[in-house]
Protein backbone atom coordinates (compact mmCIF):
# COMPACT_ATOMS: atom_id res chain seq x y z
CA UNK A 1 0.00 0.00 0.00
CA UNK A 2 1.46 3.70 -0.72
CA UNK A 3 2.37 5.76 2.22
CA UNK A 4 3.11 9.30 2.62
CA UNK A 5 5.62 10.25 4.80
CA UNK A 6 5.35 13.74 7.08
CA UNK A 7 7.82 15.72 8.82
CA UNK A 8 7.29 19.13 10.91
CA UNK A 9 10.28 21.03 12.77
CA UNK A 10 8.63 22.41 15.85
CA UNK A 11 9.58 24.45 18.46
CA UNK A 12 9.61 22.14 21.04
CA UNK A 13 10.40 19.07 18.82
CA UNK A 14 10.13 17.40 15.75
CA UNK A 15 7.13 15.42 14.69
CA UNK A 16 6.49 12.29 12.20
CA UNK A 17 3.85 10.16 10.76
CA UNK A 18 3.94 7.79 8.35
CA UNK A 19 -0.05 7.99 6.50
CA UNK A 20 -1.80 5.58 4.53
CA UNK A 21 -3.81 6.41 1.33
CA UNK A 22 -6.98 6.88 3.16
CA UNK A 23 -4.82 9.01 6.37
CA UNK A 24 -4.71 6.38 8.76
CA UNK A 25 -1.24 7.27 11.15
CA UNK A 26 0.34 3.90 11.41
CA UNK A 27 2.96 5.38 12.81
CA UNK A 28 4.72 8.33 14.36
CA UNK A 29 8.05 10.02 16.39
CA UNK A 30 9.34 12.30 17.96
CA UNK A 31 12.30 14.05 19.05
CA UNK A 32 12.41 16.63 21.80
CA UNK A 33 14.38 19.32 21.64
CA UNK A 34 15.07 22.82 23.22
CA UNK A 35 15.78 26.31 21.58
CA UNK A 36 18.56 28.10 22.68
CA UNK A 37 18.24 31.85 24.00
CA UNK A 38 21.98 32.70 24.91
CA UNK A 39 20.63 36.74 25.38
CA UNK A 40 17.36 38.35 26.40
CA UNK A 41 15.09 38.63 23.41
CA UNK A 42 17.44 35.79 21.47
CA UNK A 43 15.69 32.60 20.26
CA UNK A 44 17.58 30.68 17.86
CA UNK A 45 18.38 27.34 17.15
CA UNK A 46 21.39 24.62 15.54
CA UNK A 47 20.17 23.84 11.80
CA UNK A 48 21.70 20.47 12.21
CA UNK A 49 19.38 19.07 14.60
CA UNK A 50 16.88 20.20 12.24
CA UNK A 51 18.29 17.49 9.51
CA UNK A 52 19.54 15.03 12.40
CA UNK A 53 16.14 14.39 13.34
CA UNK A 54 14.76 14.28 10.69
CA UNK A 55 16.91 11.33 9.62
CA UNK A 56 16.19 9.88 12.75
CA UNK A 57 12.42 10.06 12.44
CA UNK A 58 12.22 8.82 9.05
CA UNK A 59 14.61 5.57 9.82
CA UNK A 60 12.45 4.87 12.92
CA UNK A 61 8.71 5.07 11.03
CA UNK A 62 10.09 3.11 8.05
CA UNK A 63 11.99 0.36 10.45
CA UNK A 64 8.25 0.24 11.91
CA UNK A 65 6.49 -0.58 8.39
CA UNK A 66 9.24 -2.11 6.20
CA UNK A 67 6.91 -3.03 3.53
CA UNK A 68 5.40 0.29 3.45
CA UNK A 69 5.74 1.94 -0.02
CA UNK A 70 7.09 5.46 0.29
CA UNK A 71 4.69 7.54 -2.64
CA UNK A 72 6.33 11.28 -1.08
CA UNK A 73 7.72 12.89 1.68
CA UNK A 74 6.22 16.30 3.36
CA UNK A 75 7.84 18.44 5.24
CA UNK A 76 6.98 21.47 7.37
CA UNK A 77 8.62 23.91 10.07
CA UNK A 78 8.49 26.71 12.37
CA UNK A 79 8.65 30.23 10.79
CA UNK A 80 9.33 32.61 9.57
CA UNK A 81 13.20 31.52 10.58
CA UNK A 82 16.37 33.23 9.54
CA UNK A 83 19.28 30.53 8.63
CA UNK A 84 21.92 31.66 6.62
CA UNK A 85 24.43 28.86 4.83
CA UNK A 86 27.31 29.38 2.68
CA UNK A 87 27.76 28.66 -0.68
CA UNK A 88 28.43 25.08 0.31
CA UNK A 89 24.97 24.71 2.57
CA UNK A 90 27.01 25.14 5.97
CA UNK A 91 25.25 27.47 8.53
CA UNK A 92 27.14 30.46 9.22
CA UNK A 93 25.52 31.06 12.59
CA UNK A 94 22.55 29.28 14.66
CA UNK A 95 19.21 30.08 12.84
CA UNK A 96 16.91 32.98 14.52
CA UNK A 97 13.79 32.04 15.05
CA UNK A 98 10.02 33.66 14.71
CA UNK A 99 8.65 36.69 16.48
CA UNK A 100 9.61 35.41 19.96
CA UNK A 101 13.21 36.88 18.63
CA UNK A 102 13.27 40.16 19.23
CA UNK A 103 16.69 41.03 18.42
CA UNK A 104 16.32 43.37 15.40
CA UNK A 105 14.32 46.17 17.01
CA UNK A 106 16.91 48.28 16.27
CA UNK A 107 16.78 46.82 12.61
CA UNK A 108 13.12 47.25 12.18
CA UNK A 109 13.48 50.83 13.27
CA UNK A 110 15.93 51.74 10.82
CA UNK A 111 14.21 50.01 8.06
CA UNK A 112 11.11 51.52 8.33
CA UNK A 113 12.78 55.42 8.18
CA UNK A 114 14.33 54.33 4.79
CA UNK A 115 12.01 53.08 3.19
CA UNK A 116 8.79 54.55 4.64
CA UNK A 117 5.69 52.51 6.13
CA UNK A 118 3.41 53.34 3.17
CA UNK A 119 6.08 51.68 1.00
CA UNK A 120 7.01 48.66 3.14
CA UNK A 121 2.97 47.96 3.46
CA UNK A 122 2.35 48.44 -0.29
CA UNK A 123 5.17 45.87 -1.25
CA UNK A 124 4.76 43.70 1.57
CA UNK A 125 1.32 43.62 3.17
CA UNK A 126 2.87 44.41 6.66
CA UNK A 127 4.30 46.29 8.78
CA UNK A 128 7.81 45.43 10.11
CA UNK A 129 7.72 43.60 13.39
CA UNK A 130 9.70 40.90 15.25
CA UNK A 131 7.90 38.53 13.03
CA UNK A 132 9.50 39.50 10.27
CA UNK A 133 12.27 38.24 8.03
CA UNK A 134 13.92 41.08 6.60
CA UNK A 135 14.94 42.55 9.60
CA UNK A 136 16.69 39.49 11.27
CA UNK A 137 18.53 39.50 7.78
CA UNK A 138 19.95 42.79 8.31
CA UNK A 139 20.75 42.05 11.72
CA UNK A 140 23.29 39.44 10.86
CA UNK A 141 24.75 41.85 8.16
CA UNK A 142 24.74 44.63 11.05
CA UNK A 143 26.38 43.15 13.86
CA UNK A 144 27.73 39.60 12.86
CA UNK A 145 30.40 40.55 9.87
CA UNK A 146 31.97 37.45 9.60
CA UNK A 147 29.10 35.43 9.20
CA UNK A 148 27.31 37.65 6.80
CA UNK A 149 30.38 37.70 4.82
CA UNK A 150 29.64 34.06 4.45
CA UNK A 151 26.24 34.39 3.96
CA UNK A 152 24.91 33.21 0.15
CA UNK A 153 21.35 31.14 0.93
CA UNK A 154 18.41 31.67 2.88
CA UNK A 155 16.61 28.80 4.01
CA UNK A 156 13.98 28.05 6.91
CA UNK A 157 13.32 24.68 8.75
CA UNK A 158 11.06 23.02 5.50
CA UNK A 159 13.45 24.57 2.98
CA UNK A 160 16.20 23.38 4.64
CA UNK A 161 14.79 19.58 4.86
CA UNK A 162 13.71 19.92 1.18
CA UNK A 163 17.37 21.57 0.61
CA UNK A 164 19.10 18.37 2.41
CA UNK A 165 16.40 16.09 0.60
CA UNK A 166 16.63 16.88 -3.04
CA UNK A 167 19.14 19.52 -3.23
CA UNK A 168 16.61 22.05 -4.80
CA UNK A 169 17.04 25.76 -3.81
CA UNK A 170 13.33 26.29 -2.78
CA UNK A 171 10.99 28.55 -0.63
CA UNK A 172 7.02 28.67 -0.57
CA UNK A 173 5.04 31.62 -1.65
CA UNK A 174 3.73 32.19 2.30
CA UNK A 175 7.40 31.77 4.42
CA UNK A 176 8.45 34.33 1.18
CA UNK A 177 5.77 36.85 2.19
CA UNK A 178 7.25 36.75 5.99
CA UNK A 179 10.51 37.57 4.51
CA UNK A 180 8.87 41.50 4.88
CA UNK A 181 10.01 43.74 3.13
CA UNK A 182 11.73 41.52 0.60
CA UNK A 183 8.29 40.11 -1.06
CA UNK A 184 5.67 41.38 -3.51
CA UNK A 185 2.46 40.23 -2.30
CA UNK A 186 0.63 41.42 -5.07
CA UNK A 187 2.89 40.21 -8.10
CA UNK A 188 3.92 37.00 -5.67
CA UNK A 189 7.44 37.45 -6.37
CA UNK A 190 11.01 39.16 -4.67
CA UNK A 191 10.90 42.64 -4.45
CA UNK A 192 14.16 43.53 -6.50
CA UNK A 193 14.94 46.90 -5.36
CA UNK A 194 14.78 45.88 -1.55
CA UNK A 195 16.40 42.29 -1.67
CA UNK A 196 19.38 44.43 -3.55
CA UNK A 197 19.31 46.74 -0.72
CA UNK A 198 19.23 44.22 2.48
CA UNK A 199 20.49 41.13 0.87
CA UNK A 200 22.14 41.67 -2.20
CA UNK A 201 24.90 38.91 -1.85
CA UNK A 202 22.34 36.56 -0.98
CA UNK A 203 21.18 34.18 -3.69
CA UNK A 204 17.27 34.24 -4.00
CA UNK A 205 15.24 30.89 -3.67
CA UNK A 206 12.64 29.46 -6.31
CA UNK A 207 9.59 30.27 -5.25
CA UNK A 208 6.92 27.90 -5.07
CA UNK A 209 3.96 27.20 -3.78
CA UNK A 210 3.71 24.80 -0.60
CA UNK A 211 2.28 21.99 -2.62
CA UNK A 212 4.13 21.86 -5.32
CA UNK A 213 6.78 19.09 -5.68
CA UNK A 214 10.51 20.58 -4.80
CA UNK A 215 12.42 17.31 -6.49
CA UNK A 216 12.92 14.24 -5.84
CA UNK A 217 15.28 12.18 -2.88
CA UNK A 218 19.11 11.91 -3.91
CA UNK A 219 21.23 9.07 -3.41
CA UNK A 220 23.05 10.37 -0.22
CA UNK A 221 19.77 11.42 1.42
CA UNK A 222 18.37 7.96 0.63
CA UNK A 223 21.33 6.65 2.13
CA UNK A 224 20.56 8.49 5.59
CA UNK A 225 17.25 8.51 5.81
CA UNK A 226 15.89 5.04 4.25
CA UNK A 227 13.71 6.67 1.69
CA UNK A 228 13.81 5.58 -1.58
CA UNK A 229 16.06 7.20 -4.34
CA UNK A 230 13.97 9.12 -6.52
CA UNK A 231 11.03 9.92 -3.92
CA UNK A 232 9.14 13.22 -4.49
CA UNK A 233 9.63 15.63 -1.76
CA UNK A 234 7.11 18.56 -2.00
CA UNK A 235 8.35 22.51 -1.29
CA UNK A 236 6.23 22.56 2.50
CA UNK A 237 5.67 25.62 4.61
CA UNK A 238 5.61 27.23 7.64
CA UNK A 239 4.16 24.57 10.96
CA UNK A 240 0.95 26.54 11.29
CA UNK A 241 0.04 26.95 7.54
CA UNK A 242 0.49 23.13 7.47
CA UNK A 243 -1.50 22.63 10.46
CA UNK A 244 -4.45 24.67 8.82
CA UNK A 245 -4.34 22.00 5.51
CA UNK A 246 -4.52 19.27 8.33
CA UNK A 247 -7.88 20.17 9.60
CA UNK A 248 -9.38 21.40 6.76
CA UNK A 249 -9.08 25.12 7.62
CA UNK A 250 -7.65 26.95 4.30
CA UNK A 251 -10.87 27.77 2.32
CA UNK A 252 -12.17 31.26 2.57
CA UNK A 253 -13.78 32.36 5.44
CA UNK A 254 -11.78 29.50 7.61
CA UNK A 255 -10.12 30.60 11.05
CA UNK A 256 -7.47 28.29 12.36
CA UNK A 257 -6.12 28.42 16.19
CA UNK A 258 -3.15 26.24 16.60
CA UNK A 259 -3.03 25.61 20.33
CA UNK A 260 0.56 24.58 20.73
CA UNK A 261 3.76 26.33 22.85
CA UNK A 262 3.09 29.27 21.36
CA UNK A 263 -1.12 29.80 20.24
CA UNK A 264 -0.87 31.04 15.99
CA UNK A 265 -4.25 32.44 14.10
CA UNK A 266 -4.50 31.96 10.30
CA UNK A 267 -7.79 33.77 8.78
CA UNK A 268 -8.08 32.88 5.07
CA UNK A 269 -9.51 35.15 2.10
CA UNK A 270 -9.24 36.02 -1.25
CA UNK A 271 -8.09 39.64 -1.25
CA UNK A 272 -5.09 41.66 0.53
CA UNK A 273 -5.88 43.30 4.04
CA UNK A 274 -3.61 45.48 5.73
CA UNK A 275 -3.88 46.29 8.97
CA UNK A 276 -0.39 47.59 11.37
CA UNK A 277 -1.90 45.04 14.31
CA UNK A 278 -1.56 41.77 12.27
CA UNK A 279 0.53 39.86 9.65
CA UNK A 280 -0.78 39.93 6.16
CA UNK A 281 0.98 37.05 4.24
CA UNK A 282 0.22 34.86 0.98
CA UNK A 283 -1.62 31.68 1.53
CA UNK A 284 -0.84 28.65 1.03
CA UNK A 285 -2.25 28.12 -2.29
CA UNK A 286 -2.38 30.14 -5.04
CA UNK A 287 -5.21 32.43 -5.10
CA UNK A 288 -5.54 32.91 -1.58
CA UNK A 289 -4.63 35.80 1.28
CA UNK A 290 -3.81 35.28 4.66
CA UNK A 291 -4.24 37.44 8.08
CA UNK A 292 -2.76 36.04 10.91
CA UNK A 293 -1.62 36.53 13.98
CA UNK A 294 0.44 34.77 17.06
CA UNK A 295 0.20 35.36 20.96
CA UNK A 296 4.38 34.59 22.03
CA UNK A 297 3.12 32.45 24.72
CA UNK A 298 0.52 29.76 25.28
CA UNK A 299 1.43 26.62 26.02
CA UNK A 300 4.93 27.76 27.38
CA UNK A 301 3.39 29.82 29.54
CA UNK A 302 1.46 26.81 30.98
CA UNK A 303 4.43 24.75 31.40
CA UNK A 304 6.09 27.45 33.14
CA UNK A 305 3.46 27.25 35.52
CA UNK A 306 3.57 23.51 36.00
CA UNK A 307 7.35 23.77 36.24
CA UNK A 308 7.15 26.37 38.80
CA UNK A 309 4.71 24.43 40.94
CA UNK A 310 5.64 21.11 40.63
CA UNK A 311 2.67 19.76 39.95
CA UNK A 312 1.25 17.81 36.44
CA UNK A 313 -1.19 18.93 34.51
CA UNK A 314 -3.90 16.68 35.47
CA UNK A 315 -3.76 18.35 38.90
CA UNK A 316 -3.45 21.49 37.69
CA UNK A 317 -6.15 21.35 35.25
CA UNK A 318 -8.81 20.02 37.74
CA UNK A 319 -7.66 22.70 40.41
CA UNK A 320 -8.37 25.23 37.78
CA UNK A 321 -12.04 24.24 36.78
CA UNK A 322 -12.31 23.95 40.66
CA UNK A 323 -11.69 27.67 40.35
CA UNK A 324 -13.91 28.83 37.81
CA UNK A 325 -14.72 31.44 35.16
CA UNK A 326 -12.55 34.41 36.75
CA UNK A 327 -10.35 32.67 38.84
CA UNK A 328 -11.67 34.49 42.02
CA UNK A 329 -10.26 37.74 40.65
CA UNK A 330 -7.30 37.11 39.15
CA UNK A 331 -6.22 38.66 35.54
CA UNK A 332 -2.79 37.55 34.18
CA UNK A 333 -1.39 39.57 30.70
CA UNK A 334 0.24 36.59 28.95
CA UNK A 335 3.10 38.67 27.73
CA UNK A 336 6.04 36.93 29.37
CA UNK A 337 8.21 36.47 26.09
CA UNK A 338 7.23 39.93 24.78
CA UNK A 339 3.83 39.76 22.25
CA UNK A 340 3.39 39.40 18.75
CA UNK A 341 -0.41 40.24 17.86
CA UNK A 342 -2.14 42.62 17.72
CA UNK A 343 0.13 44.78 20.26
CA UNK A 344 3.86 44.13 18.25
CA UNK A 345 5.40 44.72 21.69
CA UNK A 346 8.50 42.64 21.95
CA UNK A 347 8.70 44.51 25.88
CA UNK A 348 6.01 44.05 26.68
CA UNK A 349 6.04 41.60 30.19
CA UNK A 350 3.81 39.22 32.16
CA UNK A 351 1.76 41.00 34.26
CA UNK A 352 -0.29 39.01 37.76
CA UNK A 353 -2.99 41.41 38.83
CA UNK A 354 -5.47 40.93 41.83
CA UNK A 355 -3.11 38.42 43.61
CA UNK A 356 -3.65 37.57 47.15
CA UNK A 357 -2.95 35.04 50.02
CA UNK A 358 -5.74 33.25 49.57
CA UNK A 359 -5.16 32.51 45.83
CA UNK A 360 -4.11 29.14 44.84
CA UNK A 361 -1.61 27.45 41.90
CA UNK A 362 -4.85 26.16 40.74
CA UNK A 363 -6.43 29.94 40.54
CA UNK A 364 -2.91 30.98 38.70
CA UNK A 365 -3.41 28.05 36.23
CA UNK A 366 -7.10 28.91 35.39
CA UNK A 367 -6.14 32.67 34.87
CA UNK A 368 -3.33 31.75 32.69
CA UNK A 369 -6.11 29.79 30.69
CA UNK A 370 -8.24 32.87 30.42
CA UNK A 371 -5.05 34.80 29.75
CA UNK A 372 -4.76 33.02 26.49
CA UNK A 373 -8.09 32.74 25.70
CA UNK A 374 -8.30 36.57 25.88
CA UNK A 375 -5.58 37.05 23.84
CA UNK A 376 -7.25 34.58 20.84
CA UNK A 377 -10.10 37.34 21.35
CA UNK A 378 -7.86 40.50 21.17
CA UNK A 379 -6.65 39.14 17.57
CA UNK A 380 -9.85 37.89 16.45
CA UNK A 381 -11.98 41.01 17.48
CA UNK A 382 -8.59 43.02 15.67
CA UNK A 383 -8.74 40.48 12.40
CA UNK A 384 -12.66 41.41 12.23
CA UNK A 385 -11.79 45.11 12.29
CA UNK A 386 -10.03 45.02 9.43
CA UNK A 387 -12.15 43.11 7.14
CA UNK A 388 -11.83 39.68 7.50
CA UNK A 389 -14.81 37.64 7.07
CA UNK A 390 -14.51 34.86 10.22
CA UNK A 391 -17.31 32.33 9.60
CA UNK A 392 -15.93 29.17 10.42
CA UNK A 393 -13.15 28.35 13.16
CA UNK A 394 -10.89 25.12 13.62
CA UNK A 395 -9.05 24.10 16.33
CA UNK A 396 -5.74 21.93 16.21
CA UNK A 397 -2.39 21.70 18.08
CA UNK A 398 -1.52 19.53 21.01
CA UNK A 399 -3.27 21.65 23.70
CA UNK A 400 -7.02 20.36 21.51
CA UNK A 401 -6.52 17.19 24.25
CA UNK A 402 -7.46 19.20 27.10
CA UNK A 403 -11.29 19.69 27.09
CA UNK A 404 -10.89 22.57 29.67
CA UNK A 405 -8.74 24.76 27.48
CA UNK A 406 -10.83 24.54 24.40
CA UNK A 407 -13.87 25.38 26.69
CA UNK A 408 -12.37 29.04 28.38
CA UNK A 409 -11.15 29.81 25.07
CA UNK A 410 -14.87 29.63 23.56
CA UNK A 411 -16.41 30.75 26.53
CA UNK A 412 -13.73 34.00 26.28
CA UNK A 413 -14.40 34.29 22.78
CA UNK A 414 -17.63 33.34 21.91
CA UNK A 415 -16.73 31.29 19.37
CA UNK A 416 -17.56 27.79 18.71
CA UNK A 417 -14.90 25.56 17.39
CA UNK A 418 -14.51 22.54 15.51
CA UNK A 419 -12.32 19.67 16.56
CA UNK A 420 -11.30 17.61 13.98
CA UNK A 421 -10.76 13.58 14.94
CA UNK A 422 -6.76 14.06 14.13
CA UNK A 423 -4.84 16.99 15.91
CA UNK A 424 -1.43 16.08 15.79
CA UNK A 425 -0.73 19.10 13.19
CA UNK A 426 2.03 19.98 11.18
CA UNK A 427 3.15 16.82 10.46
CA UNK A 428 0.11 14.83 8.93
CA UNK A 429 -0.73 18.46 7.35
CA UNK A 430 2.38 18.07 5.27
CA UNK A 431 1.74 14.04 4.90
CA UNK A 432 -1.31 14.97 3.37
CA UNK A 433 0.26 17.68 0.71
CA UNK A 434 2.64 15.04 -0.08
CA UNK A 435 -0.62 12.56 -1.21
CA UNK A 436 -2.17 15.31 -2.80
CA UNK A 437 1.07 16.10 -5.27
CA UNK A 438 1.50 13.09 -6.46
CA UNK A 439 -2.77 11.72 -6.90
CA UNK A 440 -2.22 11.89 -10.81
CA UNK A 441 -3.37 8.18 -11.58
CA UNK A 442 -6.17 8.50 -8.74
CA UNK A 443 -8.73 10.35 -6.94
CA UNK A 444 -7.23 13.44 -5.26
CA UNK A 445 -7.61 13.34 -1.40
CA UNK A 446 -9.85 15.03 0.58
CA UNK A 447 -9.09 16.42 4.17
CA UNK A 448 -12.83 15.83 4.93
CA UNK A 449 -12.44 11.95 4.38
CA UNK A 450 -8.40 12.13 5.85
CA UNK A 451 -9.91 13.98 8.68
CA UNK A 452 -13.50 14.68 10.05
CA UNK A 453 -14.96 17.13 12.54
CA UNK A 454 -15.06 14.89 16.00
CA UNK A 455 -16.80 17.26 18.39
CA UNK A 456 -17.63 20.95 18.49
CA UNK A 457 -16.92 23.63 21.28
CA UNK A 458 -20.08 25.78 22.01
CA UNK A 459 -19.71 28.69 24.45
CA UNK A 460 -21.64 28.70 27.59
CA UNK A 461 -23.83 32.31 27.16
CA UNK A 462 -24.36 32.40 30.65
CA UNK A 463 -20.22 33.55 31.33
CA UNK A 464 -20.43 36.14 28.10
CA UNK A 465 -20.57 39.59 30.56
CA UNK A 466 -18.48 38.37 33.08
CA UNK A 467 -15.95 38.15 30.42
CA UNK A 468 -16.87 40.68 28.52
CA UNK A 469 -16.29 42.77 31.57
CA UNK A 470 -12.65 41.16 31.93
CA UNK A 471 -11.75 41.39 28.63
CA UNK A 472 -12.00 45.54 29.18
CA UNK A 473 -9.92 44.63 31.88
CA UNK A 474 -7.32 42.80 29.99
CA UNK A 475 -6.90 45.51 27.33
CA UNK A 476 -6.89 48.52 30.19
CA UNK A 477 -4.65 46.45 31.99
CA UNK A 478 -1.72 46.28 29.37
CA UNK A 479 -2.27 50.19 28.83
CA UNK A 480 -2.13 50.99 32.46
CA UNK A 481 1.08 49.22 32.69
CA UNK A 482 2.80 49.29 29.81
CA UNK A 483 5.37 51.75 30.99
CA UNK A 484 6.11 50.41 33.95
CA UNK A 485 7.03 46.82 32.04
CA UNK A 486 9.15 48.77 29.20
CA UNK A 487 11.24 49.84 31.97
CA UNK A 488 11.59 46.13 33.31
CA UNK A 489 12.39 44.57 30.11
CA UNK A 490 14.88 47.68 29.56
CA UNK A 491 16.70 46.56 32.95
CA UNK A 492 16.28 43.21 31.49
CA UNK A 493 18.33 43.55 28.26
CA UNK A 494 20.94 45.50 31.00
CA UNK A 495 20.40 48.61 29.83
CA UNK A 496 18.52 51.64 31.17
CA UNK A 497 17.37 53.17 27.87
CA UNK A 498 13.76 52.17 27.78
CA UNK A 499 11.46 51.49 24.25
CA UNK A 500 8.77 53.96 24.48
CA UNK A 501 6.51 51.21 22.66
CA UNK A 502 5.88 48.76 20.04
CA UNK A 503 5.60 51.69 17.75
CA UNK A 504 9.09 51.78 17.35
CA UNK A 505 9.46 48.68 16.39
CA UNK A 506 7.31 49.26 13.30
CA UNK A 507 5.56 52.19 12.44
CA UNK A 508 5.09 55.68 14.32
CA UNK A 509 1.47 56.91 15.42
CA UNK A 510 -0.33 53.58 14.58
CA UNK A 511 -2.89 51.52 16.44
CA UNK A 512 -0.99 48.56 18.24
CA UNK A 513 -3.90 47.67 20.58
């Protein structure tokens, strides 16, 4: 029977599955692994265990179904990512990582008085923010000579696999358009006159679009991995554009919330919105448009807590519905890596209001819930403001398993969400690209037989004013603070200067809230 093999580079590990025709998992792997954040604000990571487990993964699921007949390989990974190789594929320096690396403030800064917001939104879509490509780029050429010296390719963790794979030169259309300022989102091509400013010695990748097949599986790759010479490996994308394919949500007028370390929202249409508060990217096929936005922490910020009181998350979780809805007056800001969307403050800082000695770890672990939940609604309410037509909303990621989670975040919201029977993500995502690419002498598959809707989240309407009423409280709470915290974070870096706000990280006098 053909199988589909697919392979996702997260940020907490690396995920496999090996799919039949009809996306049954009959097997999958994974590798742990940590990122490495050597200075406040740095999150970056070694592109070799990137291509180390991957070997590893695919050895393991095809030593588990020997007979299995490789049809294609997808893969998938974290973005947008900076890694920079030579001319002979050999990292210059650890790869920088999403928005949670906030690095090239400075960077963004200087990049938006050159060239103008107007200009950078027209070209782009976006804004510049800590999400964004371009700016990590020039970081490296700013303050890391030797390695930009070095510098000729740009790859990011599904590039990089295909790179390793087939030896094609490839990026998709949407980890492109995060690669702001250096994409056309209109003419869905490089922007010449900025790459040639910002990256000039850099060669440019073939663009292509997520789907589409990048080559085929050399000799030496089949060697180390166990996959068969001559195997199609398709271009892949960014983790949570893959994770929208897996659960059906990439037709127009499809929300996706990826509930994972970090929580990611992908709205899909079929024209170019522009707001300063969100990301506006290509989608993953051709044809399509993309708002989305990212809270920095979600499930980290969970774990954090778990670490910090030694408990596991069974016990936590069933303290915190013993709480309830408000977690007898608590109201956390889940800010403690900085925030992506919709504020772009990369100082901004966790903030624990209405603490007392009478609240408990399991009152701290429901607020953190609601913390998250309220940020879903801060980007959804912003994403609705600026055009985009919400009218369906899927759920995936591995924090779907926990029924409370899902629950506060509809209840917050007021959204109902869909649960499809599969949530692993990325990984079976990109499987199920790989089927699609190569279904020429067969029916093409259809994520609605791969993957059905399993249950649905319906908001209680009995909670909706009580959290109504701390929602205001959530965004009042950031603005009452927000100085304060830029100071912290300034002390954090070591230095007294402090950002005056996430405006100057992107684009003076614009909404951020």
């Amino acid at each position: 029977m053909r199988h589909t093999l697919g392979v996702d580079v997260g940020t907490s590990s690396t995920k496999g599955v090996l799919v039949t025709g009809d996306g049954t998992i009959v097997a999958a792997a994974t590798r742990a692994h940590d990122v490495s954040r050597p200075h406040t604000g740095w999150v970056e990571m070694d592109a070799a265990i990137w291509w180390d487990e991957f070997v590893s993964i695919a050895r393991d699921l095809i030593a588990a179904h020997p007979d299995a007949e490789i049809s294609a390989v997808g893969v998938s990974g974290m973005g947008p990512c900076v890694l920079l190789a030579d001319e002979r594929d050999e990292p210059v320096r650890p790869a920088i990582l999403y928005g949670v690396d906030t690095r090239a403030t400075a960077q963004i800064e200087r990049m938006t008085a050159e060239l103008g917001t107007d200009e950078i939104t027209r070209v782009g879509g976006s804004v510049l923010t800590s999400q964004a490509g371009g700016p990590k780029i020039a970081w490296v050429a700013d303050e890391e000579a030797d390695a930009w010296a070095r510098a000729r390719r740009l790859f990011m963790p599904a590039s990089w696999l295909a790179r390793k794979l087939t030896g094609a030169y490839v990026l998709d259309h949407q980890s492109a358009s995060q690669v702001s300022p250096l994409y056309d989102i209109e003419n869905e091509r490089w922007h010449a006159p900025f790459w040639e400013r910002y990256a000039a010695t850099i060669e440019q990748p073939t663009l292509a679009w997520a789907g589409d097949i990048a080559g085929s599986v050399t000799a030496e790759a089949a060697e180390l991995t166990g996959i068969p010479v001559g195997t199609p490996v398709i271009t892949g994308t960014i983790d949570a554009w893959t994770e929208a394919v897996s659960v059906g949500a990439h037709e127009v007028g499809d929300l996706m919330l990826m509930y994972g370390t970090t929580m990611f929202l992908v709205a899909t249409g079929d024209e170019t919105l522009r707001t300063p508060s969100m990301w506006t990217t290509a989608g993953a096929f051709p044809g399509t448009r993309n708002l989305a936005g990212g809270l920095s922490t979600s499930g980290a910020l969970t774990a954090w807590l778990k670490d910090l009181t030694d408990a596991d998350y069974p016990q936590l979780l069933a303290e915190a519905e013993a709480s309830g809805p408000g977690a007898r007056g608590l109201l956390v800001l889940p800010y403690f890596a900085g925030e992506r969307t919709p504020i772009q403050d990369p100082d901004a800082r966790g903030v624990i209001a209405g603490l007392t000695l009478e609240h408990t770890r399991g009152d701290l672990y429901r607020a953190a819930l609601e913390a998250t939940a309220l940020g879903v609604r801060h980007n959804v309410e912003t994403m609705r403001s600026a055009g985009a037509d919400i009218r369906r909303i899927v759920a995936v990621g591995g924090g779907t398993q926990g029924q409370l989670w899902l629950q506060v975040v509809s209840d917050v919201t007021g959204l109902v969400q869909e649960v499809p029977a599969t949530t692993i993500g990325a990984s079976y995502g990109a499987a199920f690209l790989a089927a699609t690419a190569v279904a020429t002498d067969g029916p093409t598959p259809l994520i609605t037989d791969w993957n059905p809707v399993a249950q649905t989240i319906t908001p209680n309407p009995a909670l909706r004013a009580q959290y109504d009423t701390l929602f205001d409280r959530y965004v009042r709470l950031y603005a009452g603070t927000k100085d304060i915290v830029h100071e912290l974070a300034a002390e954090q870096r070591g230095t007294t200067r402090p950002t005056t706000s996430s405006t100057t990280a992107s684009t003076p006098a614009t909404e951020e809230s």
